[in-house]
Protein backbone atom coordinates (compact mmCIF):
# COMPACT_ATOMS: atom_id res chain seq x y z
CA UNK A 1 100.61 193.91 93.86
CA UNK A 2 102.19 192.03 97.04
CA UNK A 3 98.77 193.74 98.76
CA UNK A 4 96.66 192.38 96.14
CA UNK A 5 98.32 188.58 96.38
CA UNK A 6 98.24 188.65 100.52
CA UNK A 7 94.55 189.15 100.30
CA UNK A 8 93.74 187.38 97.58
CA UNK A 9 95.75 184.28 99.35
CA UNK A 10 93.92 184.42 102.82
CA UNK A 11 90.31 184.57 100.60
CA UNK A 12 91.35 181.67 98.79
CA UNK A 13 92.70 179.87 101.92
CA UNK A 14 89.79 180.39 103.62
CA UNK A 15 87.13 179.16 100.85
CA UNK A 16 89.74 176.17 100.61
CA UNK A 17 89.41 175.17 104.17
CA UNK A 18 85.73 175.81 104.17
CA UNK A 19 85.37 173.19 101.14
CA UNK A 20 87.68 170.43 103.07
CA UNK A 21 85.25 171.07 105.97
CA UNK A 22 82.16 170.74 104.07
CA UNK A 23 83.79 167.50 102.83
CA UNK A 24 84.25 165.57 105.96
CA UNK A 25 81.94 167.24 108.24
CA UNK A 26 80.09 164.10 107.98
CA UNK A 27 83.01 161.55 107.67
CA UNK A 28 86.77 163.10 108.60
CA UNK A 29 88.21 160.52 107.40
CA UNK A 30 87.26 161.29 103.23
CA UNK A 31 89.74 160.49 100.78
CA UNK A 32 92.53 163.23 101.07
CA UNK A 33 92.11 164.21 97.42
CA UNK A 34 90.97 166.99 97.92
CA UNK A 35 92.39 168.52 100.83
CA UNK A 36 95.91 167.57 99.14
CA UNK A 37 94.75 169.83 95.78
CA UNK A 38 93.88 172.76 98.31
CA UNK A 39 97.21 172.33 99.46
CA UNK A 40 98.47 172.69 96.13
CA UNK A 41 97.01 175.36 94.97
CA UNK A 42 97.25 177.54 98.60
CA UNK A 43 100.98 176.90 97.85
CA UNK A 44 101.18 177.77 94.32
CA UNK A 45 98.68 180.41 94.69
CA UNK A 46 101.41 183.41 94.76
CA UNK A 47 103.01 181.93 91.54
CA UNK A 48 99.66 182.09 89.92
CA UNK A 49 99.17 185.55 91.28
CA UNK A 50 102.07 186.76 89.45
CA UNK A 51 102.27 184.40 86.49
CA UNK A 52 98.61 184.91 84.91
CA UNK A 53 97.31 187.54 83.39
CA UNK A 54 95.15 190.05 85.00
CA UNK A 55 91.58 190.95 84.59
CA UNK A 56 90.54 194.44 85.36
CA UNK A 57 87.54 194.14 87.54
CA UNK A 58 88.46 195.77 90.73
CA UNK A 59 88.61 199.35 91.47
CA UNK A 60 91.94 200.99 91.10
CA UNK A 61 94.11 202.31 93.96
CA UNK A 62 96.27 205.30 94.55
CA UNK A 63 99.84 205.05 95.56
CA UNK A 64 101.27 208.19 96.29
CA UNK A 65 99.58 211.24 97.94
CA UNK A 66 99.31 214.74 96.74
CA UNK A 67 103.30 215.10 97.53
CA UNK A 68 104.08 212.45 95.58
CA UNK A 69 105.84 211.04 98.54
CA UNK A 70 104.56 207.49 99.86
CA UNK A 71 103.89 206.64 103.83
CA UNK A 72 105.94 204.41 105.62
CA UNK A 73 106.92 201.02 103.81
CA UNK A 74 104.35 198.49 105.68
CA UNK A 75 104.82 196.26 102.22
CA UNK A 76 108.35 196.08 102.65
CA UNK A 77 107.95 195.10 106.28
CA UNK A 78 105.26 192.55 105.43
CA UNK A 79 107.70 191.05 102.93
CA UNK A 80 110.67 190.98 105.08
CA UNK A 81 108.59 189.29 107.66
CA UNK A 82 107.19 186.65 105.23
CA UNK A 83 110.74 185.93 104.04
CA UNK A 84 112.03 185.69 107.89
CA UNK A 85 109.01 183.17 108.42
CA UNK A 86 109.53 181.25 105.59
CA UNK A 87 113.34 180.51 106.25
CA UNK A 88 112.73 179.60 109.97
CA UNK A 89 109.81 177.13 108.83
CA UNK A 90 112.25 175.67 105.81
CA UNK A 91 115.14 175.82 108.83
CA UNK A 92 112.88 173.51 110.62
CA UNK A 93 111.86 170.81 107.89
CA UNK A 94 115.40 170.27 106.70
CA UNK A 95 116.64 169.74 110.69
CA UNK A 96 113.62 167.06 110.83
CA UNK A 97 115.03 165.61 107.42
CA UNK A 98 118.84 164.98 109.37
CA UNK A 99 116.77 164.02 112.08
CA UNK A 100 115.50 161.38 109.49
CA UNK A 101 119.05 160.78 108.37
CA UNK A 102 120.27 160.24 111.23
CA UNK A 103 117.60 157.74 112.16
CA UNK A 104 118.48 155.58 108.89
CA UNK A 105 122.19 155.96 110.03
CA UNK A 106 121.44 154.72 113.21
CA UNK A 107 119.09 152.17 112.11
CA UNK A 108 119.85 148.02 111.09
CA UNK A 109 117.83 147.07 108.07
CA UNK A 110 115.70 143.83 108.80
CA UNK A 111 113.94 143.25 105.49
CA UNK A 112 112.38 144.62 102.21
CA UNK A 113 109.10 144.29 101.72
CA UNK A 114 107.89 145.61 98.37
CA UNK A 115 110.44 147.75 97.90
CA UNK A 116 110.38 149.35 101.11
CA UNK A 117 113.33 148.52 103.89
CA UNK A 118 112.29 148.14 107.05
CA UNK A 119 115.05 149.26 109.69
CA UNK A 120 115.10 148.60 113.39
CA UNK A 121 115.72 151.71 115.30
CA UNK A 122 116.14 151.89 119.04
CA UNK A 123 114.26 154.21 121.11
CA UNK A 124 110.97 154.32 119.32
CA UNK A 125 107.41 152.90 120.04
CA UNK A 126 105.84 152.05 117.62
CA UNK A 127 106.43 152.16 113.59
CA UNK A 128 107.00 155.09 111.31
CA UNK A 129 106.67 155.89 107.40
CA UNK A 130 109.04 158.21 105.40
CA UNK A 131 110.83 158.79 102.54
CA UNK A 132 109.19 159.95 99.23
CA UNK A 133 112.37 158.22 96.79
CA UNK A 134 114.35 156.15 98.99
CA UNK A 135 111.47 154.62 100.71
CA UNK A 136 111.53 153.20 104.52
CA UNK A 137 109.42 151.64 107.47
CA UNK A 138 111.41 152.34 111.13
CA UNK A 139 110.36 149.62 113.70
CA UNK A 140 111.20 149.40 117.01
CA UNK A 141 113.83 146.85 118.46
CA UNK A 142 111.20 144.84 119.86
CA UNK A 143 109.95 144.14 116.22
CA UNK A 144 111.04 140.81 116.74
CA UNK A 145 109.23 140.05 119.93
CA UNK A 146 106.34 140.82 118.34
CA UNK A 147 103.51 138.43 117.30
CA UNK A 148 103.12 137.77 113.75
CA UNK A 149 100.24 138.86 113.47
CA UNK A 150 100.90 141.63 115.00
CA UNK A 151 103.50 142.83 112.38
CA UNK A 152 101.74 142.15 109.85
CA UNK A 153 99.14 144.42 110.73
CA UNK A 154 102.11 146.78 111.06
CA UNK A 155 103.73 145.95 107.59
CA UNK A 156 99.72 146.45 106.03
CA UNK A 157 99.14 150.19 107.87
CA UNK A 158 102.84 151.27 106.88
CA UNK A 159 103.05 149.55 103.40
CA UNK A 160 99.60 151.47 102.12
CA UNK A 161 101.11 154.51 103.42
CA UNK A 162 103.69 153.89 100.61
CA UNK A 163 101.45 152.93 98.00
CA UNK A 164 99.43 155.71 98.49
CA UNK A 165 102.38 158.12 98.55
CA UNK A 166 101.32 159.68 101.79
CA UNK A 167 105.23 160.41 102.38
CA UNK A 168 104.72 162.56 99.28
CA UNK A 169 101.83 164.41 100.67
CA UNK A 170 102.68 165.37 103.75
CA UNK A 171 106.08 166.63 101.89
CA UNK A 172 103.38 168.91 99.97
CA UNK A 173 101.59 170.09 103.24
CA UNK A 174 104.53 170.68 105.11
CA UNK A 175 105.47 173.15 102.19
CA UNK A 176 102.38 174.93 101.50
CA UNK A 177 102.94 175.42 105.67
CA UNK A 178 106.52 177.11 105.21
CA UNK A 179 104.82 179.16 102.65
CA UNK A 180 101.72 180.25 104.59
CA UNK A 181 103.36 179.91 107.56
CA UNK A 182 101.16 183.17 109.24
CA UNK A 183 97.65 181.04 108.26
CA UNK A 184 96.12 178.84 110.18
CA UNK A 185 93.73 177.90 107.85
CA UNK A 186 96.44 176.43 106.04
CA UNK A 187 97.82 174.60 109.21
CA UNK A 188 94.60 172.82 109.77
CA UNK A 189 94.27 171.42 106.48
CA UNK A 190 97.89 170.05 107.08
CA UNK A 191 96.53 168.42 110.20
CA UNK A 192 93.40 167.10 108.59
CA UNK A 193 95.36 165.66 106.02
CA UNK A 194 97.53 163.85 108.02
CA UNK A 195 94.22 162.46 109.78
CA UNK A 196 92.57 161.29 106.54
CA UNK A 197 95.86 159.77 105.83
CA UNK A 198 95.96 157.60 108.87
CA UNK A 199 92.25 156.47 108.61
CA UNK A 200 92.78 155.01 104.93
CA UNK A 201 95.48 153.30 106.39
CA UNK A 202 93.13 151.99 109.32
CA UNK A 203 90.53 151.12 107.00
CA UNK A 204 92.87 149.05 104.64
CA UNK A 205 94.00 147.35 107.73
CA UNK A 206 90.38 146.02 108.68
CA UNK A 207 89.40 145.02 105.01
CA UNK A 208 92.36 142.21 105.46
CA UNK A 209 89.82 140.44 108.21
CA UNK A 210 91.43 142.15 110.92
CA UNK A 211 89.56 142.26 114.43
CA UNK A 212 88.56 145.68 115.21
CA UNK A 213 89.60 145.22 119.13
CA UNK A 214 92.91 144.19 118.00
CA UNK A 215 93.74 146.35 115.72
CA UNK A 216 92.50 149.57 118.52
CA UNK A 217 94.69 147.96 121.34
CA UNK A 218 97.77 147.42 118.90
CA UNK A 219 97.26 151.74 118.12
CA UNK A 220 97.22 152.54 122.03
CA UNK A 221 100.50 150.44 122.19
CA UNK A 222 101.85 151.97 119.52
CA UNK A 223 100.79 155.65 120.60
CA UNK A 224 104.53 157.87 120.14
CA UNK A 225 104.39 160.85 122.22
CA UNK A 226 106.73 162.85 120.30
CA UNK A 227 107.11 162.54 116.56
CA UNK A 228 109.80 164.93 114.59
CA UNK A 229 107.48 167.49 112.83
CA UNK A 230 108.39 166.70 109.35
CA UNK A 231 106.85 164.43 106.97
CA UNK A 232 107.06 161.48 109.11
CA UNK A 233 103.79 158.69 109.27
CA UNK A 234 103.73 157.20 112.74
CA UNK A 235 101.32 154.09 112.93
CA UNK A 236 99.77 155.98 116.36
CA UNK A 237 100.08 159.34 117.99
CA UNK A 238 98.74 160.46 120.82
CA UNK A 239 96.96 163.69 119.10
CA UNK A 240 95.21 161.71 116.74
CA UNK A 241 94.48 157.95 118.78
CA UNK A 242 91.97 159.11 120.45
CA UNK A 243 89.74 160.27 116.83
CA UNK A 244 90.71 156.70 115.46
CA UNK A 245 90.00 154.29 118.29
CA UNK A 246 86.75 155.82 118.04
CA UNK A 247 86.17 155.91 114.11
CA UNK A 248 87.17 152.40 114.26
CA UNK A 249 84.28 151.30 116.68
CA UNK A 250 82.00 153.43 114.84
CA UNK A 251 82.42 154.37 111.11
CA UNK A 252 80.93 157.43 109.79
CA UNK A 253 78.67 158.08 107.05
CA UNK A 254 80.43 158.94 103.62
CA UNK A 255 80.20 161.63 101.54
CA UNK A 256 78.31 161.14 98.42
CA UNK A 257 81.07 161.15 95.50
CA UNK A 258 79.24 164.20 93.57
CA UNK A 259 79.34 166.54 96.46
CA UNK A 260 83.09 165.91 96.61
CA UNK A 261 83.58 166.85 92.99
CA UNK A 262 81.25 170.16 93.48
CA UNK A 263 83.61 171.02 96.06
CA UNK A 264 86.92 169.88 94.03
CA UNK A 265 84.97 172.14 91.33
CA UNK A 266 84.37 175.23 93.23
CA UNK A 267 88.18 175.03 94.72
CA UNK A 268 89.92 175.34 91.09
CA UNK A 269 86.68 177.74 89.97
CA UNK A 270 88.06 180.19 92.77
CA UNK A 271 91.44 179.82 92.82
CA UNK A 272 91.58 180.73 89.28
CA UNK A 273 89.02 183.45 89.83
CA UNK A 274 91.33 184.80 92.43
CA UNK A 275 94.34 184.29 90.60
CA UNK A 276 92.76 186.46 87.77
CA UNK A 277 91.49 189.45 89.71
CA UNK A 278 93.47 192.70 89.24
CA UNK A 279 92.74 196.76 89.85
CA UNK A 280 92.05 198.77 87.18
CA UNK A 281 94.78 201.05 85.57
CA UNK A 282 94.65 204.30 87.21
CA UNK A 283 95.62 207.61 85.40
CA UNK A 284 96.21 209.50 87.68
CA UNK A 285 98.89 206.70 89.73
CA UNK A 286 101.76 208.92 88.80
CA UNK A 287 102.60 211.86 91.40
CA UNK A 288 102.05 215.49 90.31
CA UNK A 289 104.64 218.14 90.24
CA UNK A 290 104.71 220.17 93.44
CA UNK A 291 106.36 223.48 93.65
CA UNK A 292 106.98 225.68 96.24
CA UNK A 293 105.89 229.17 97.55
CA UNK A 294 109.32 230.53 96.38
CA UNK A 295 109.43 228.95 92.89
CA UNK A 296 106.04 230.03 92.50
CA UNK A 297 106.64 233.83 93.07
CA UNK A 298 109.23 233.38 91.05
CA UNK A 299 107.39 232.11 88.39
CA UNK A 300 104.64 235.04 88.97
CA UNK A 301 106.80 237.65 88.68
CA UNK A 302 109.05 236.33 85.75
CA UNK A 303 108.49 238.34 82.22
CA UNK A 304 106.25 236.75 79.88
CA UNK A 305 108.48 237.98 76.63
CA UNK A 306 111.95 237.85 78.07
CA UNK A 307 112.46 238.21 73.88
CA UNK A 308 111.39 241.63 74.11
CA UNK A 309 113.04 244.82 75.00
């Protein structure tokens, strides 16, 4: 069963990340729709392994051999290894949370904009998104300094990361990566996510009448060279600036909206498919009695009528 769920789980993640690919290999930055269901589902996938019922379409597979004794436990190790994985990447998203924590500790709260704070916070760059319920915008200490039109461009990038619930989503794709931690497949979709993430932000940005030559030189000042890897939205990063500056002076071609819901299609059609997928029941699954040279002589040479005399 754990067998049957591993395999099933790298199929699926794979056909997932091929979709996502399909999607934006013309235009990266497509709505994150459906990269965030892929997520989903690659996360819930071993829950709907184990919850829905089975349909007996693949051949069935013996577990014992003619001993009735089974080889070494390499499904035991592959689930001790998962669950050792899985804590270190949950160990690492709930330091990144105090980190958070301690950022709002640390931080002096400068307004409230639409129900988000905003919080100076010494040290950074340039500004940063979190918080899913309890909502916040960190800005450097120079926020004041600043031009106003220069944060306002801030306050319309971070304040459509909210509205979008972006915070929310990366929470989601930081998850399905503690689950899947051993797939990389599942890692990249986390990264393209975060990219399609930041260019809906970027394109909000521009449809407010802002200059595209500002808006590029106020991401290069704003690049952060190290972000806490947790589901924090920094306005500009130096892994992604370089994809943006250049989206912005050139926009790619979209993706027609009925290719994107054949693809949103054929996700759920094979997750479920894969979900459903179970080996046949087997007969002969149960050991056979062995006996040995000793209890078969003994047998042999035993009397047939031990009732008669």
């Amino acid at each position: 069963m754990i067998a049957m769920l591993i395999f099933s789980g790298l199929i699926f993640s794979g056909l997932a990340a091929v979709a996502v690919w399909l999607a934006g290999r013309r235009d990266a930055a497509l709505d994150p729709r459906l990269t965030t269901l892929c997520l989903v589902l690659v996360m819930v996938f071993p829950l709907l392994g184990v919850w829905l019922p089975k349909l007996a379409l693949l051949p069935a597979a013996t577990v014992a051999d003619a001993s009735g004794k089974v080889g070494f436990a390499w499904l035991k190790l592959l689930w001790v290894l998962w669950v050792i994985g899985f804590v270190i990447a949950g160990l690492r998203l709930l330091l990144a949370q105090r980190e958070v924590a301690r950022w709002r500790a640390h931080s002096m709260r400068v307004a409230v904009v639409a129900g988000v704070e905003i919080r100076e916070l010494t040290g950074l760059r340039g500004p940063v998104a979190a918080g899913v319920w309890r909502r916040v915008v960190f800005v450097p200490y120079v926020w004041h300094d600043w031009t106003a039109s220069t944060r306002q461009m801030v306050l319309d990038h971070e304040l459509t990361h909210h509205r979008r619930r972006d915070p929310l989503w990366r929470w989601v794709a930081e998850l399905a990566c503690a689950v899947n931690w051993f797939n990389p497949a599942v890692a990249w979709m986390a990264r393209r996510l975060s990219m399609q993430c930041e260019f809906a932000c970027d394109a909000a940005v521009l449809c407010n009448g802002v200059a595209v030559e500002d808006y590029a030189r106020l991401l290069c000042d704003c690049a952060e060279q190290r972000v806490p890897r947790t589901p924090l939205l920094a306005m500009a990063d130096c892994a992604t600036l370089e994809s943006r500056v250049r989206r912005l002076v050139k926009p790619a071609v979209p993706v027609s909206t009925w290719v994107v819901a054949c693809l949103i299609a054929f996700t759920l059609a094979a997750a479920a498919t894969l979900a459903l997928l179970g080996p046949e029941k087997s007969p002969d699954l149960a050991p056979k009695e062995v006996f040995t040279p000793q209890e078969v002589e003994t047998r042999w040479s035993a009397n047939p009528f031990p009732g008669e005399r």
